[in-house]
Protein backbone atom coordinates (compact mmCIF):
# COMPACT_ATOMS: atom_id res chain seq x y z
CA UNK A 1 22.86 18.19 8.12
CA UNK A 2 21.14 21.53 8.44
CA UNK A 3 17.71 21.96 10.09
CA UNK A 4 16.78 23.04 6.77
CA UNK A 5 16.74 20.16 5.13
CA UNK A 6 15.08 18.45 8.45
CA UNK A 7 12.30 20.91 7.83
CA UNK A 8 11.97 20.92 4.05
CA UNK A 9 10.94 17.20 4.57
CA UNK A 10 8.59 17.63 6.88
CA UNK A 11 6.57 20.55 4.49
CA UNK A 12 6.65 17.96 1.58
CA UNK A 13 5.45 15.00 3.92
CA UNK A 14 2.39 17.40 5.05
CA UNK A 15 2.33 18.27 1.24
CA UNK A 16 1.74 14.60 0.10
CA UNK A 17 -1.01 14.18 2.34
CA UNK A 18 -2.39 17.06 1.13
CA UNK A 19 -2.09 15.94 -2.29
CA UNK A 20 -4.03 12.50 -1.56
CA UNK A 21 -7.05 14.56 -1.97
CA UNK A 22 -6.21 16.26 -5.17
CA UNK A 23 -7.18 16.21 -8.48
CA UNK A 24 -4.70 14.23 -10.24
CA UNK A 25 -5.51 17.05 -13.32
CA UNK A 26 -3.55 19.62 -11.33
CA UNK A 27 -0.99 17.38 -9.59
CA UNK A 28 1.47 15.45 -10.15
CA UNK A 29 1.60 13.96 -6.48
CA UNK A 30 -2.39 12.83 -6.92
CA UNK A 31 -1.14 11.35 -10.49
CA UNK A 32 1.29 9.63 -9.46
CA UNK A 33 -1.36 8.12 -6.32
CA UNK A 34 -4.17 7.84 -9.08
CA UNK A 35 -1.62 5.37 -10.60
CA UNK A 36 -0.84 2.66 -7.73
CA UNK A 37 1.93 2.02 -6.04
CA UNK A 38 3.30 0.22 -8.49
CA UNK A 39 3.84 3.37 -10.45
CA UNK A 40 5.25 5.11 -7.88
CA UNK A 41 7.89 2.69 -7.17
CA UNK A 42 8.86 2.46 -11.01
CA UNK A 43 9.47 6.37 -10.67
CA UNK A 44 11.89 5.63 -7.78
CA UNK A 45 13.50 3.50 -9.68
CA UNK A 46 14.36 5.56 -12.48
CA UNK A 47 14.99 8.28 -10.11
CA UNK A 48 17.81 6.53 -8.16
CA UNK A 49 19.33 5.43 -11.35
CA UNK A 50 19.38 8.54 -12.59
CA UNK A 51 21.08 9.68 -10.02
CA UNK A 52 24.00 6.56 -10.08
CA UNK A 53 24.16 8.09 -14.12
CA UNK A 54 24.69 11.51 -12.91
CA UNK A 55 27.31 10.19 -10.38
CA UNK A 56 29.07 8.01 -12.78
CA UNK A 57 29.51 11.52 -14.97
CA UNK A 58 30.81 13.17 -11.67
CA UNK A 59 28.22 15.89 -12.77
CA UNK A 60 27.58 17.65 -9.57
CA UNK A 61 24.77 19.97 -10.97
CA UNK A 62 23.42 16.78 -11.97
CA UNK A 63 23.45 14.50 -8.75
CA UNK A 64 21.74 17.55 -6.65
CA UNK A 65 18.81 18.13 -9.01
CA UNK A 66 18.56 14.09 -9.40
CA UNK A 67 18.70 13.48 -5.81
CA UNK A 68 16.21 15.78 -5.29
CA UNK A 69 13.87 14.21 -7.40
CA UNK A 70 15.02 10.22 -5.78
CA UNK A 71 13.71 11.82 -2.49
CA UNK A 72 10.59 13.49 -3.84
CA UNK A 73 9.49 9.91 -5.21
CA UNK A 74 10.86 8.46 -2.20
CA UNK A 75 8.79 10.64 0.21
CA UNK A 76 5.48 10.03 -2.39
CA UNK A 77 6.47 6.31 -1.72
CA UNK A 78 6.40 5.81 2.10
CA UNK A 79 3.09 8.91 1.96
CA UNK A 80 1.34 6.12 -0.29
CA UNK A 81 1.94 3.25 2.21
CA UNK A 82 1.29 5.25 5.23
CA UNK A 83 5.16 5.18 6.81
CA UNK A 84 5.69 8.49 8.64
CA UNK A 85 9.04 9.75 8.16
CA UNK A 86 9.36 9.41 12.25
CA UNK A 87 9.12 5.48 11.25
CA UNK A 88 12.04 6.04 9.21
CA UNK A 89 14.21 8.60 11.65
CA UNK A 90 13.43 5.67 14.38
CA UNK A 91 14.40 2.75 12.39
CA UNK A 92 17.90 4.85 11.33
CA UNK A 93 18.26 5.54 15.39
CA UNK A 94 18.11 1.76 16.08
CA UNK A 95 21.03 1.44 13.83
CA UNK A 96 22.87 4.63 14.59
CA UNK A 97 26.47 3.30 15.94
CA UNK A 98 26.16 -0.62 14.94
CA UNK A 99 28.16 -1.85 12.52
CA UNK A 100 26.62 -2.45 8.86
CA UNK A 101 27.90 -5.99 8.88
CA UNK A 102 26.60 -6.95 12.43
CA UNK A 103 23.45 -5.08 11.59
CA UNK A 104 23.17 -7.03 7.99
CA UNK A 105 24.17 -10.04 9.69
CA UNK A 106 21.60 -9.88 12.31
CA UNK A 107 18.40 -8.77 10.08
CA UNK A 108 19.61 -12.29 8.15
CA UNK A 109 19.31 -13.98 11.38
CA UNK A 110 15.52 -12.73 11.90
């Protein structure tokens, strides 16, 4: 993964904290908060299966501009519940090199 990407997350994070203060008139970000998140998830939703759509097409084009959108939502999502996207990077380093079984197996356990 490119620092790039690393750092286009982190300007949208700052962005949707920004937008918390905005008038939902002029953004879509403080529409989408004016809403609940309720709302918010629902647009998730739709996102991520519009990406699966896009993949089942094997439309390329399609799956980048769709995926984009899954993690805009995605990033309004944890902004609205107050996760930090270090919450996230540490929760994916806890798992980093177990396997996906043990790791299902053991959240099961909990």
């Amino acid at each position: 993964m490119s620092s790039e990407f690393g750092d286009i997350l982190a300007r949208l994070e700052a962005l949707m904290q920004e937008r918390r203060a905005a008038d939902p008139a002029t953004s879509y970000v403080a529409t989408l908060y004016s809403r609940g998140r309720g709302k918010i998830a629902q647009k998730l939703g739709e996102e991520a299966v519009e990406t699966v759509i896009a993949a089942m097409r094997d439309d390329r084009a399609e799956m980048v501009a769709e995926s984009a959108d899954l993690v805009f939502h995605w990033l309004v999502l944890l902004a609205d519940a107050g996760i930090p996207l270090d919450e996230v990077a540490a929760e994916l380093a806890r798992r980093e090199g177990l396997s996906g079984i043990d790791e299902k197996t053991a959240r099961k356990e909990s």
